[in-house]
PDB file of N, CA and C in Angstrom:
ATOM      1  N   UNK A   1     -12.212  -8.614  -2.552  1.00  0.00           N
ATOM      2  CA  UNK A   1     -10.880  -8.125  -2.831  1.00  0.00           C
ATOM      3  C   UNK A   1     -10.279  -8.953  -3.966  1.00  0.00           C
ATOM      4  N   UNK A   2      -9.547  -8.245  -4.857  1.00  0.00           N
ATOM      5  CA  UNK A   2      -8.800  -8.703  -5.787  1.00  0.00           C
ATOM      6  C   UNK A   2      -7.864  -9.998  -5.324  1.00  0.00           C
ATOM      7  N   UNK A   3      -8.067 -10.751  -5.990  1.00  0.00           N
ATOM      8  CA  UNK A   3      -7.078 -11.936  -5.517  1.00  0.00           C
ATOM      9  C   UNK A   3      -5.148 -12.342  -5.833  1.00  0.00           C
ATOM     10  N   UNK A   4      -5.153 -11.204  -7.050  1.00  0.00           N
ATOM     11  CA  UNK A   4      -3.798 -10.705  -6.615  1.00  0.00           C
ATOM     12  C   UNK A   4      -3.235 -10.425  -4.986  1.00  0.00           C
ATOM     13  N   UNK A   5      -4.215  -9.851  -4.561  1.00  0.00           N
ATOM     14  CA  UNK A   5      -4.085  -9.157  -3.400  1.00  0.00           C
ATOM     15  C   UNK A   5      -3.965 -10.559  -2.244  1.00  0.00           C
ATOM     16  N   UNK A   6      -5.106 -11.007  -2.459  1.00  0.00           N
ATOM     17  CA  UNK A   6      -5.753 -12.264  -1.410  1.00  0.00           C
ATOM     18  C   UNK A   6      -4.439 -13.381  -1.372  1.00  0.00           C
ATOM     19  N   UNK A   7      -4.017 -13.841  -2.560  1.00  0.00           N
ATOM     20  CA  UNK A   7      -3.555 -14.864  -2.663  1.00  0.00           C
ATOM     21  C   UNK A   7      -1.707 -14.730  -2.167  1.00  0.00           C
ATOM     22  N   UNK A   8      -1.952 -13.141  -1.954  1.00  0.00           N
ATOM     23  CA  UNK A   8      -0.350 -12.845  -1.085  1.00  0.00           C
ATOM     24  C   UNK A   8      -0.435 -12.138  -0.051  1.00  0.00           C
ATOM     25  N   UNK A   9      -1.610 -12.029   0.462  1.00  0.00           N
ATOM     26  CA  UNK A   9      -1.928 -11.310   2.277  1.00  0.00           C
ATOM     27  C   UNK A   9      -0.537 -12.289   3.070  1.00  0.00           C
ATOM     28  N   UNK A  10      -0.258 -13.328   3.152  1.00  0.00           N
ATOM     29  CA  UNK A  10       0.962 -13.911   3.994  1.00  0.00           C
ATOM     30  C   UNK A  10       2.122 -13.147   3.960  1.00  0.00           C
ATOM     31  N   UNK A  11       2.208 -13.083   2.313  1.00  0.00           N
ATOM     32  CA  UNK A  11       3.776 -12.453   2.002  1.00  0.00           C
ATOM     33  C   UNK A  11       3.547 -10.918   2.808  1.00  0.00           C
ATOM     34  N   UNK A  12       2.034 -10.056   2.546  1.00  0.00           N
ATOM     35  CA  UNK A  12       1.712  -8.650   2.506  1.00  0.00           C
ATOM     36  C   UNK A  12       2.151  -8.737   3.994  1.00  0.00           C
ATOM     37  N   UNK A  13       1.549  -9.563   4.750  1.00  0.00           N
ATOM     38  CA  UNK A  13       1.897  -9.142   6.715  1.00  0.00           C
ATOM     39  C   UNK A  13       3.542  -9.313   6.955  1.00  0.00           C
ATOM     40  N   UNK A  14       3.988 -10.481   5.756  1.00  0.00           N
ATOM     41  CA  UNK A  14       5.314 -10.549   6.629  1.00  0.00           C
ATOM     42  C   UNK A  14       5.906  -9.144   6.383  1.00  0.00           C
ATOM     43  N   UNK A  15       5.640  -8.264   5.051  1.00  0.00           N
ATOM     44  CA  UNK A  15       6.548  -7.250   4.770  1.00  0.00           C
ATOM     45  C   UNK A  15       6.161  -5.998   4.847  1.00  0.00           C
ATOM     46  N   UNK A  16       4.599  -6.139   5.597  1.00  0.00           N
ATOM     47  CA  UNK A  16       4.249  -4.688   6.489  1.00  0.00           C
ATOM     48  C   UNK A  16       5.514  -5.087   8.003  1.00  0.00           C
ATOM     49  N   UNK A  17       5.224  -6.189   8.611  1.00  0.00           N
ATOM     50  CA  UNK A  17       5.798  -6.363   9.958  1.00  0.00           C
ATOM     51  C   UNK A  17       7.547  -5.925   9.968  1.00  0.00           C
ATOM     52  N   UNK A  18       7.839  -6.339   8.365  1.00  0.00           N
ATOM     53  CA  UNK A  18       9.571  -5.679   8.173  1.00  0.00           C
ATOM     54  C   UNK A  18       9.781  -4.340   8.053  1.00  0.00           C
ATOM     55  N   UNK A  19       8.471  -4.007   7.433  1.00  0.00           N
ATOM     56  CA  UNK A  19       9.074  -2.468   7.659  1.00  0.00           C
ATOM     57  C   UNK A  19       8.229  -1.199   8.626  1.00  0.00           C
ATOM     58  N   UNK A  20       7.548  -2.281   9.370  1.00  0.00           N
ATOM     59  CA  UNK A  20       6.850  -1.476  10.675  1.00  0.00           C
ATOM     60  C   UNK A  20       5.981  -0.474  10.025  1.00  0.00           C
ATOM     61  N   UNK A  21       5.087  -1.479   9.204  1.00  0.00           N
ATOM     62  CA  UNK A  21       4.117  -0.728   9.275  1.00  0.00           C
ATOM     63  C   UNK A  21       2.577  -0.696   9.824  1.00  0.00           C
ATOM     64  N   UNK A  22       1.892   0.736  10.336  1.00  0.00           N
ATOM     65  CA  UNK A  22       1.140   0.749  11.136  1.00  0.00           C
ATOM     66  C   UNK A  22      -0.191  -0.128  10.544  1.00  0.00           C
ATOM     67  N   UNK A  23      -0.481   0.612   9.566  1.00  0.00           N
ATOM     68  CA  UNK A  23      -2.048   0.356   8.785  1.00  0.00           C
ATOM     69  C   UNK A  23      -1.343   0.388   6.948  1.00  0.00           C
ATOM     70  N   UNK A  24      -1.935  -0.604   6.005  1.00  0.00           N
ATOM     71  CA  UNK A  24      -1.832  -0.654   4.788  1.00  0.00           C
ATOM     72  C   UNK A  24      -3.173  -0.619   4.078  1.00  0.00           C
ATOM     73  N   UNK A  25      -3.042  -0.066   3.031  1.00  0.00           N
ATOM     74  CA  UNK A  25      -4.549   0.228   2.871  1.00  0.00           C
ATOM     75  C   UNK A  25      -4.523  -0.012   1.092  1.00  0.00           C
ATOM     76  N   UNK A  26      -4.722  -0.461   0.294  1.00  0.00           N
ATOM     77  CA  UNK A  26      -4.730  -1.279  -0.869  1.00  0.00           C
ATOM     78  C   UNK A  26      -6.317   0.209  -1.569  1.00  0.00           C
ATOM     79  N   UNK A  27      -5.640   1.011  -2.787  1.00  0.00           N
ATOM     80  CA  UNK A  27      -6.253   2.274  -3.150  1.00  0.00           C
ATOM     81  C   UNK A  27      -6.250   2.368  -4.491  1.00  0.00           C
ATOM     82  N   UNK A  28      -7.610   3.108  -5.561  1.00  0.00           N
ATOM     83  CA  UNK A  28      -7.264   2.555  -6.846  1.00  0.00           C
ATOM     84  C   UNK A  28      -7.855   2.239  -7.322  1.00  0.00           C
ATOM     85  N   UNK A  29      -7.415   1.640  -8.822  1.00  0.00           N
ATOM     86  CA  UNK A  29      -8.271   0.555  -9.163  1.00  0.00           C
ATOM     87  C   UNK A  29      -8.128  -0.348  -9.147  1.00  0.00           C
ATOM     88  N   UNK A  30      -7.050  -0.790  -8.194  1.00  0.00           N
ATOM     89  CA  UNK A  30      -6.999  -2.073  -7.518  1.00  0.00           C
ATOM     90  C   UNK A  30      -8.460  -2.800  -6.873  1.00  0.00           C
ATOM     91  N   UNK A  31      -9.276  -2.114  -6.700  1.00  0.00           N
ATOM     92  CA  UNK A  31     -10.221  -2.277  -5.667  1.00  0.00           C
ATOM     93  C   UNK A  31     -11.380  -1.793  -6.116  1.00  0.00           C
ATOM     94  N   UNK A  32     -11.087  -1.805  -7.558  1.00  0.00           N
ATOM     95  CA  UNK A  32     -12.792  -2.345  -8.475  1.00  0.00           C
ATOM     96  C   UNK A  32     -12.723  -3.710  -8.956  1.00  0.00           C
ATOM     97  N   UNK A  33     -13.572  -3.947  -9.384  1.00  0.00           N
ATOM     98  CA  UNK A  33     -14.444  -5.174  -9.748  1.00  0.00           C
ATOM     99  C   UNK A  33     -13.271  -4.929 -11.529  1.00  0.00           C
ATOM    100  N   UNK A  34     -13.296  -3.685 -12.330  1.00  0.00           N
ATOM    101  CA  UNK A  34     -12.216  -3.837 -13.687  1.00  0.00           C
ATOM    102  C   UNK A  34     -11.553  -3.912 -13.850  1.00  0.00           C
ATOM    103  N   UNK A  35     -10.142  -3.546 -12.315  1.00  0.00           N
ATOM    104  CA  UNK A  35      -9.058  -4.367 -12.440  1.00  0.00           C
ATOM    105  C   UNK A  35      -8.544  -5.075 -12.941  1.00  0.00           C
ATOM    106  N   UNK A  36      -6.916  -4.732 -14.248  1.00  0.00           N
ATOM    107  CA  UNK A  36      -6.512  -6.139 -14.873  1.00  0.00           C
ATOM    108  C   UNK A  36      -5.406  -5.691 -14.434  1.00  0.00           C
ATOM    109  N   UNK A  37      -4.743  -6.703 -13.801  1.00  0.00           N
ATOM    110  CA  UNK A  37      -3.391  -6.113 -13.905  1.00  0.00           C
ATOM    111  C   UNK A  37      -1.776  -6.061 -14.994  1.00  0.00           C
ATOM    112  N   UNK A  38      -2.670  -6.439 -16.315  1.00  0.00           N
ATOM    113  CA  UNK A  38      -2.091  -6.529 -17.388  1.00  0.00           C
ATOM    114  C   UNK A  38      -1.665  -4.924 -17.913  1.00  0.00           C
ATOM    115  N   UNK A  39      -2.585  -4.402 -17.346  1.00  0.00           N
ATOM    116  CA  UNK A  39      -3.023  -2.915 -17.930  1.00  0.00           C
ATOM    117  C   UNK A  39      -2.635  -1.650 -16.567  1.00  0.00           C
ATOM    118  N   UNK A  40      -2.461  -2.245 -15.521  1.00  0.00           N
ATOM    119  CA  UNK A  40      -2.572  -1.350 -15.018  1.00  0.00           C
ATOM    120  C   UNK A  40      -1.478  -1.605 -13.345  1.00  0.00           C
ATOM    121  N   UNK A  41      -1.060  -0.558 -12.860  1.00  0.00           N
ATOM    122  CA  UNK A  41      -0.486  -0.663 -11.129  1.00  0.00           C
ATOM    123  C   UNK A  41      -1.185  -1.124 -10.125  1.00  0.00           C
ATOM    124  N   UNK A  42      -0.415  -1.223  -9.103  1.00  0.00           N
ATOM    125  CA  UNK A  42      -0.742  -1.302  -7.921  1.00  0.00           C
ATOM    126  C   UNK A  42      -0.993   0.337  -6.847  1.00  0.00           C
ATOM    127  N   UNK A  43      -1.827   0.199  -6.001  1.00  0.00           N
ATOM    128  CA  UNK A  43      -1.570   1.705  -5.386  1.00  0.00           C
ATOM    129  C   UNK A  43      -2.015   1.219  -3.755  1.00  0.00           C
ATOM    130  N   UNK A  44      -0.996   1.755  -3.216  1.00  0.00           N
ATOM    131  CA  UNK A  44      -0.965   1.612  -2.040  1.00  0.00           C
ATOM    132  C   UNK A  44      -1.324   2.938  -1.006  1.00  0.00           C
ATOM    133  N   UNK A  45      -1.472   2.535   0.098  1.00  0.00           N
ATOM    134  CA  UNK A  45      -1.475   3.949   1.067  1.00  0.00           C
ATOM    135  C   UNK A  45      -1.345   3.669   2.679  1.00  0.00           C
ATOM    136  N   UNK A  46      -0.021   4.325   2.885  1.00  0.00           N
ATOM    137  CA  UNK A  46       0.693   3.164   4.270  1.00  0.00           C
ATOM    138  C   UNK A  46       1.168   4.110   4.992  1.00  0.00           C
ATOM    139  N   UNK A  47       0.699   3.528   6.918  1.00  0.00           N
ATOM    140  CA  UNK A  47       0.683   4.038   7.669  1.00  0.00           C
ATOM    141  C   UNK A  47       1.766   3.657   8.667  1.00  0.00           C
ATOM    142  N   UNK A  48       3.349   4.330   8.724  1.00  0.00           N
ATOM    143  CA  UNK A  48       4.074   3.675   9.551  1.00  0.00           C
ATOM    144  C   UNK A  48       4.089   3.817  11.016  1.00  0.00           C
ATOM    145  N   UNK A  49       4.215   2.768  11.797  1.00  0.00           N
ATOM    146  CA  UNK A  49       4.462   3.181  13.117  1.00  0.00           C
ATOM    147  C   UNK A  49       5.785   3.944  13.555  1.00  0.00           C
ATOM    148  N   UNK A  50       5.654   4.499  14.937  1.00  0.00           N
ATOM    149  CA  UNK A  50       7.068   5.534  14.622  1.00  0.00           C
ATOM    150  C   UNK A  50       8.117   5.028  14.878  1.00  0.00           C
ATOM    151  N   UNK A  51       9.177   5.429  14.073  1.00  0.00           N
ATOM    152  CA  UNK A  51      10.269   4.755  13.634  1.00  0.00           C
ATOM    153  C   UNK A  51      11.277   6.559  14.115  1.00  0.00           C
ATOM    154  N   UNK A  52      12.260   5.722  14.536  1.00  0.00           N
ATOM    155  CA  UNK A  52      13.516   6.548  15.448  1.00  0.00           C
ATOM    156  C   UNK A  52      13.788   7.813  13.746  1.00  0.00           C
ATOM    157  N   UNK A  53      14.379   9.276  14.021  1.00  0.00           N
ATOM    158  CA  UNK A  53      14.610   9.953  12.675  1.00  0.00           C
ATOM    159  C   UNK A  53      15.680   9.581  11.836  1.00  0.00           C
ATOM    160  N   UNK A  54      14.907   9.524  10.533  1.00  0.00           N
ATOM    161  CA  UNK A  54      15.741   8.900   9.699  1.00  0.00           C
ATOM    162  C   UNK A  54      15.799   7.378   8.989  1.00  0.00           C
ATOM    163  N   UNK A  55      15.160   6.941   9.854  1.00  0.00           N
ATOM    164  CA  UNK A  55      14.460   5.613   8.766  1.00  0.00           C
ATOM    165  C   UNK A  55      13.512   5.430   7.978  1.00  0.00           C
ATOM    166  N   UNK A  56      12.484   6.744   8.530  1.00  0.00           N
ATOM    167  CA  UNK A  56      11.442   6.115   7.446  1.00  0.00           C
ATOM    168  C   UNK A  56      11.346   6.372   6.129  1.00  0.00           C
ATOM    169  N   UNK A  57      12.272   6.990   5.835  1.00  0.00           N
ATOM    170  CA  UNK A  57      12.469   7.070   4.495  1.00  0.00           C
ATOM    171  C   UNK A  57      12.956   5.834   3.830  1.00  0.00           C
ATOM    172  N   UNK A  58      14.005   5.179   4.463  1.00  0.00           N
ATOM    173  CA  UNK A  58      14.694   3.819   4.260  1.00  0.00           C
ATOM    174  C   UNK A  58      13.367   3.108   3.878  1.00  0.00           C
ATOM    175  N   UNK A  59      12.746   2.656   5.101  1.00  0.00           N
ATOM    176  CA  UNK A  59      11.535   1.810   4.699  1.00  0.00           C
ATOM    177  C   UNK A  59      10.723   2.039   4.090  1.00  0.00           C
ATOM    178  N   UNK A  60       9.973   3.490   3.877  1.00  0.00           N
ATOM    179  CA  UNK A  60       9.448   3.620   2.561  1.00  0.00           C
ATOM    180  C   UNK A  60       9.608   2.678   0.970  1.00  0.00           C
ATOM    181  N   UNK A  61      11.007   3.175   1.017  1.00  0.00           N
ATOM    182  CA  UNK A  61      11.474   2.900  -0.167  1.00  0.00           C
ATOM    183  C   UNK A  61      11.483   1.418  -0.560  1.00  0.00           C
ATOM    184  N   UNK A  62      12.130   0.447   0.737  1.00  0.00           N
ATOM    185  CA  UNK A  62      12.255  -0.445   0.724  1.00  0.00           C
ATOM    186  C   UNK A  62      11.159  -1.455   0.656  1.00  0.00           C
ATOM    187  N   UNK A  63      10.046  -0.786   1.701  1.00  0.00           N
ATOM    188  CA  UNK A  63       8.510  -1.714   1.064  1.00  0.00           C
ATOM    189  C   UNK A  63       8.291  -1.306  -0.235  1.00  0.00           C
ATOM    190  N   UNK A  64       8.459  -0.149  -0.655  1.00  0.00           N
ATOM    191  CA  UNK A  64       7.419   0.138  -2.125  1.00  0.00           C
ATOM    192  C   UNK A  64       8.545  -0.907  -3.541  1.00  0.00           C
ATOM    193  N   UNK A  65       9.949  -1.401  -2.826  1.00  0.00           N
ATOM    194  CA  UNK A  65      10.780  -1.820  -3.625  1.00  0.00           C
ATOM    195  C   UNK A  65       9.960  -3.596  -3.689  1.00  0.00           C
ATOM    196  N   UNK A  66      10.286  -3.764  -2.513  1.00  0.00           N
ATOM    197  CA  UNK A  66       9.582  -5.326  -1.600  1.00  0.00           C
ATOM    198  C   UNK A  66       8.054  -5.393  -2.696  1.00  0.00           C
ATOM    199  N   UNK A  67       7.783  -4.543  -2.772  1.00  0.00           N
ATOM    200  CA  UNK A  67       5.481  -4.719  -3.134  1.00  0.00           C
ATOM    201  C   UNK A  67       5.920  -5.160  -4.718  1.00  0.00           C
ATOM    202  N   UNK A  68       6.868  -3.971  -5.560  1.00  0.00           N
ATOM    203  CA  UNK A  68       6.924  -4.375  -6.591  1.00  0.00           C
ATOM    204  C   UNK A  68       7.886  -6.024  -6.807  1.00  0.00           C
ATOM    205  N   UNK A  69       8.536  -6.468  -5.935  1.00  0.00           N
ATOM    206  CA  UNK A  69       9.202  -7.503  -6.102  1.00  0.00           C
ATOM    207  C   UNK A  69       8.112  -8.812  -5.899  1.00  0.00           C
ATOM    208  N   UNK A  70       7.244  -8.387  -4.845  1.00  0.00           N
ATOM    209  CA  UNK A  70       6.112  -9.419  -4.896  1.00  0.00           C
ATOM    210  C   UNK A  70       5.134  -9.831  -5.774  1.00  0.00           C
ATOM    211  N   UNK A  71       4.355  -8.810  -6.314  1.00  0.00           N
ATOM    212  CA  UNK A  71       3.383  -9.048  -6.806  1.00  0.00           C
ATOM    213  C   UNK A  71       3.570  -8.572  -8.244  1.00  0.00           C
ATOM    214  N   UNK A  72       5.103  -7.909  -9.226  1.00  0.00           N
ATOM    215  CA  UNK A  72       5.530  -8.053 -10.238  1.00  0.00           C
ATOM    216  C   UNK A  72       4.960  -6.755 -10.960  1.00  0.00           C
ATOM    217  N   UNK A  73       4.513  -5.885 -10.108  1.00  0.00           N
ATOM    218  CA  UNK A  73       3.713  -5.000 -10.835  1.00  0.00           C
ATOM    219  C   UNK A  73       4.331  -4.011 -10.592  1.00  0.00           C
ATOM    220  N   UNK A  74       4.142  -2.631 -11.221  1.00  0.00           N
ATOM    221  CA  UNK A  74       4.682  -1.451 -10.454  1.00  0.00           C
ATOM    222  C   UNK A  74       3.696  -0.878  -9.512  1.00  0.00           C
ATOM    223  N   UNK A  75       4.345  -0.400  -8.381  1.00  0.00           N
ATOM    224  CA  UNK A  75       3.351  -0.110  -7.327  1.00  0.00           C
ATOM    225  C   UNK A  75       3.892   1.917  -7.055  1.00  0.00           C
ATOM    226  N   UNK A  76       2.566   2.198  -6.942  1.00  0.00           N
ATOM    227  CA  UNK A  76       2.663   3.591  -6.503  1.00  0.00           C
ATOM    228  C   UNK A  76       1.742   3.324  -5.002  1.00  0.00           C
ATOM    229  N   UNK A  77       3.244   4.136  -3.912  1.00  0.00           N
ATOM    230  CA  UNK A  77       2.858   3.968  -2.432  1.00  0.00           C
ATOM    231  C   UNK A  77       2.618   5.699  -2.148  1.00  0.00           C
ATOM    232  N   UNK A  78       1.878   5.932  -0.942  1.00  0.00           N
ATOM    233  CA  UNK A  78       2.022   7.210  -0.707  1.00  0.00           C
ATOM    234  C   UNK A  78       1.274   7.136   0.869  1.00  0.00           C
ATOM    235  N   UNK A  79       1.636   7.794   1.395  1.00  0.00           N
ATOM    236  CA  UNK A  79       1.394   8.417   2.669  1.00  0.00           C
ATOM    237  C   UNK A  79       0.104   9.171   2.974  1.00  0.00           C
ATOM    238  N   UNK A  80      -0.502   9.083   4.083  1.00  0.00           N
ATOM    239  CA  UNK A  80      -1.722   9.945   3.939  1.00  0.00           C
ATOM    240  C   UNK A  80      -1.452  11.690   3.978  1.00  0.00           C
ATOM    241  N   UNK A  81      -0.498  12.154   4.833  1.00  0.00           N
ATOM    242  CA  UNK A  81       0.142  13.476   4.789  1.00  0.00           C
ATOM    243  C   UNK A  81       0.592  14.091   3.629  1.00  0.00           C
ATOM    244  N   UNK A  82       0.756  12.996   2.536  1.00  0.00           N
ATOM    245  CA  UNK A  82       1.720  13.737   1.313  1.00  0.00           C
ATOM    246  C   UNK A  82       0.524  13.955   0.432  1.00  0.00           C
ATOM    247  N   UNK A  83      -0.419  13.594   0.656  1.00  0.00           N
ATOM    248  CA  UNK A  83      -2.114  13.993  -0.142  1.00  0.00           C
ATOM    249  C   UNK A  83      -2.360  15.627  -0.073  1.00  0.00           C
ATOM    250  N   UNK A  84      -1.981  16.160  -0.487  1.00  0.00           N
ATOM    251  CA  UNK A  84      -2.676  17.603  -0.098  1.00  0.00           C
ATOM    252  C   UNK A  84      -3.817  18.086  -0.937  1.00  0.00           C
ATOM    253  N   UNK A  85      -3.942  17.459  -2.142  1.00  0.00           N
ATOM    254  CA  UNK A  85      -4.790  17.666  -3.192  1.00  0.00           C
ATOM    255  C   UNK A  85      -6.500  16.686  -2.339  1.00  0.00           C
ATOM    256  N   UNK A  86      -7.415  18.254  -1.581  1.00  0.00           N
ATOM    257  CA  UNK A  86      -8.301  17.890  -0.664  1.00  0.00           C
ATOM    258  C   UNK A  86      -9.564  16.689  -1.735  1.00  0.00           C
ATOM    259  N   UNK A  87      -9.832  16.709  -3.139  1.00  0.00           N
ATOM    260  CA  UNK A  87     -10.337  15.731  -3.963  1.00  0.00           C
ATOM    261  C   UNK A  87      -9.743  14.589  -4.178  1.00  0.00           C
ATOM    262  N   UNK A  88      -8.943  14.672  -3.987  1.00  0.00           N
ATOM    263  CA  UNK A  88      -7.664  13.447  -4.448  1.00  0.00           C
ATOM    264  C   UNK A  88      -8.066  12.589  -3.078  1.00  0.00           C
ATOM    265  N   UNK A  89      -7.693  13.352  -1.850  1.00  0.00           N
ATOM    266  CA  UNK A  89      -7.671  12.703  -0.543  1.00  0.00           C
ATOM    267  C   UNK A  89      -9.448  11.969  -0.461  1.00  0.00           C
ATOM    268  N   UNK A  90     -10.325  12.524  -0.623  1.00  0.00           N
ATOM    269  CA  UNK A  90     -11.660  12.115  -0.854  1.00  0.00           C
ATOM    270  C   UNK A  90     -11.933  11.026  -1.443  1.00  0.00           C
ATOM    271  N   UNK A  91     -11.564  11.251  -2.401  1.00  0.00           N
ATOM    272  CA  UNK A  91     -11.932   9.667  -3.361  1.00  0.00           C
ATOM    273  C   UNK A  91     -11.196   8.540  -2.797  1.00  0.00           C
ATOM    274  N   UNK A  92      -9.606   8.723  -2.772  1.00  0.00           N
ATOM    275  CA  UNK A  92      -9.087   7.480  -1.683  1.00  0.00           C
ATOM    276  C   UNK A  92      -9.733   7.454  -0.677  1.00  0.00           C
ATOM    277  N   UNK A  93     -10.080   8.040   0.512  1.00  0.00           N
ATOM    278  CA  UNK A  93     -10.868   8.019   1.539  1.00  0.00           C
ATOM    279  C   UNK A  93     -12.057   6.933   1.492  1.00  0.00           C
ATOM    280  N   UNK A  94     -12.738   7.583   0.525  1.00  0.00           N
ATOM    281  CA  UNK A  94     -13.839   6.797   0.317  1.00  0.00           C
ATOM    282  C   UNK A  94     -13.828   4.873  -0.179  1.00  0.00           C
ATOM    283  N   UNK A  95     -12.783   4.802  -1.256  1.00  0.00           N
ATOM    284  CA  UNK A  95     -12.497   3.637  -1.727  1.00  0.00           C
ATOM    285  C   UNK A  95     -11.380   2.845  -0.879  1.00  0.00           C
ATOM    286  N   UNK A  96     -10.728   3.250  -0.169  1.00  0.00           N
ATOM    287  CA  UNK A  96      -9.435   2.139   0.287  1.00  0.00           C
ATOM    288  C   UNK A  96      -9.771   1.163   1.260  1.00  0.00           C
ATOM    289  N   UNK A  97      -8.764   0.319   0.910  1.00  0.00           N
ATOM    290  CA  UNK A  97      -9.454  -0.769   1.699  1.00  0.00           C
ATOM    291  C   UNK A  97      -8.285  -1.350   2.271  1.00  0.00           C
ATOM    292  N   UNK A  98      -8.445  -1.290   3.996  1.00  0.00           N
ATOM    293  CA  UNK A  98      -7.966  -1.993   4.579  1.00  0.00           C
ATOM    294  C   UNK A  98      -7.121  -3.836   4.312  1.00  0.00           C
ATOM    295  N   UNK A  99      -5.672  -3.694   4.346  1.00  0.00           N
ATOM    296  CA  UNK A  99      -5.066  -4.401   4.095  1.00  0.00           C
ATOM    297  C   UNK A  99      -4.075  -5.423   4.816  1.00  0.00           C
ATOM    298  N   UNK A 100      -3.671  -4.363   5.986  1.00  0.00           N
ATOM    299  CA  UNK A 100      -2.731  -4.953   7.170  1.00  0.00           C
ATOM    300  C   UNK A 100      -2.918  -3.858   8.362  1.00  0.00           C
ATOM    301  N   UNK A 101      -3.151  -4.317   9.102  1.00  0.00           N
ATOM    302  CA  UNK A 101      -3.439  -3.380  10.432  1.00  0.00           C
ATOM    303  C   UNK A 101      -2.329  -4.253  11.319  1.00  0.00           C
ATOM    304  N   UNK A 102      -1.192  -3.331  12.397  1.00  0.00           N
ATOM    305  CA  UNK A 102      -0.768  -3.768  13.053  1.00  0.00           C
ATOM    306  C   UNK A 102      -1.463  -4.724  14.469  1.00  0.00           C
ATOM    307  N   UNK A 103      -0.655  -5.638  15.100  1.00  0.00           N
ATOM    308  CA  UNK A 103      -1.619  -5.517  16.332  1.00  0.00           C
ATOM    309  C   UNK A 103      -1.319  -5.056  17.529  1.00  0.00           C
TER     310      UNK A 103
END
């Protein structure tokens, strides 16, 4: 794993655990070996636990605000439901990589 990534897994659990999230999954080209992040985003793909109606939009926003405040980059977050494009969903499928799993 990219050590962008590695070297802020502490900060990453405290601010899955703030905004209750289930599973984080780090998607992209974050998670090749050509990764620069001079050149390029972050991409996320996050699984919330259930949250009463009407917040999870709040927290959405607020981690994908939190990711870019951490790691200085712009981050594109997305949901596994909001994938509808069935190739799109495939290739993330195949490449993402587990990041924060609740316990």
């Amino acid at each position: 794993m990219n050590p962008i990534i590695t070297d802020k897994l502490d900060d990453l659990r405290a601010l899955c655990e703030k905004h209750h999230v289930r599973m984080l999954y780090l998607v992209g080209s974050a998670t090749r070996e050509d990764f620069d992040p001079e050149r390029s985003d972050l991409d996320f793909l996050v699984e919330f636990q259930p949250l009463p109606v009407g917040q999870r939009a709040g927290h959405f926003f607020a981690l994908q605000a939190d990711l870019e405040q951490l790691f200085g980059l712009p981050i594109d977050l997305g949901e596994p439901e909001g994938i509808r494009n069935r190739i799109v969903r495939e290739r993330i499928e195949e490449s993402k990589v587990p990041i924060y799993a609740a316990a």
